[in-house]
Protein backbone atom coordinates (compact mmCIF):
# COMPACT_ATOMS: atom_id res chain seq x y z
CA UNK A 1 -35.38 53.01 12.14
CA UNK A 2 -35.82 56.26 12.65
CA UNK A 3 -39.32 58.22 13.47
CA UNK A 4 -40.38 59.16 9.45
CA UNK A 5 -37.75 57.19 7.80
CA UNK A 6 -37.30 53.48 7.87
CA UNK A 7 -35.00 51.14 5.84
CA UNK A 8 -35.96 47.39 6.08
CA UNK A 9 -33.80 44.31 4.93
CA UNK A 10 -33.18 41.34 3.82
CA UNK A 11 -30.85 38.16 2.25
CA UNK A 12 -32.52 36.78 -0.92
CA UNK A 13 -33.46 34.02 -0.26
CA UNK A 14 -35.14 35.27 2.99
CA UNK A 15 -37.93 37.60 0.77
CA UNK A 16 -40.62 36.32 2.53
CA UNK A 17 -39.31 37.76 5.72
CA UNK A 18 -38.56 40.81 3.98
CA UNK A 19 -42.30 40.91 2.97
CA UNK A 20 -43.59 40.23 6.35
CA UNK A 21 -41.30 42.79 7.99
CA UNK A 22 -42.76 45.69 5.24
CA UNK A 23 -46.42 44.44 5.38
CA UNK A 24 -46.37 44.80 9.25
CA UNK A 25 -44.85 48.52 9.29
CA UNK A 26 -47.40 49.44 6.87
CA UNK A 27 -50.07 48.02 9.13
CA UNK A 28 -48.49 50.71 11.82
CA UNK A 29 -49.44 53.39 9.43
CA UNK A 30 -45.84 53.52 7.06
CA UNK A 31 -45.72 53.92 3.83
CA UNK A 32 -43.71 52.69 0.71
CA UNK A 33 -41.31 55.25 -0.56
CA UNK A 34 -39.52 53.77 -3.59
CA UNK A 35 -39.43 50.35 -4.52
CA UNK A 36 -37.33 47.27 -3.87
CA UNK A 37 -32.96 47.88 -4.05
CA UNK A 38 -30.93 44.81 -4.36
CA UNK A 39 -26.85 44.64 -2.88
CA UNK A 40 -24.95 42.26 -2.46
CA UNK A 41 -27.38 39.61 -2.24
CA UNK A 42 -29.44 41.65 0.07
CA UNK A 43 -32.62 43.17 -0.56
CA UNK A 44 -34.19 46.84 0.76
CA UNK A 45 -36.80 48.60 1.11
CA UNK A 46 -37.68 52.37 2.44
CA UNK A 47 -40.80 53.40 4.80
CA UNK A 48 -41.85 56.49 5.69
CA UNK A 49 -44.29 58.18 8.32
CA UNK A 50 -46.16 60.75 8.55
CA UNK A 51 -44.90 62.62 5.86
């Protein structure tokens, strides 16, 4: 995590976590840039700040 840029992740079957993870950064005032990527059964998702 950096200060305006944040990547968040994730195993499939662990989405909930994922969810809880984004929903508590955006609480601390991030935002959704993009929307969800999938890898290698991995999920991600970008945050920024401030920006």
């Amino acid at each position: 995590m950096e200060k305006n840029y944040c990547i968040v992740s994730a195993f499939d079957e662990d989405a909930n976590d994922l969810a809880e993870k984004v929903q508590h950064l955006l609480s601390d005032g991030w935002s959704i840039s993009g929307g969800i990527a999938s890898l290698n059964s991995k999920l991600y998702q970008t945050l920024v700040k401030g920006i």
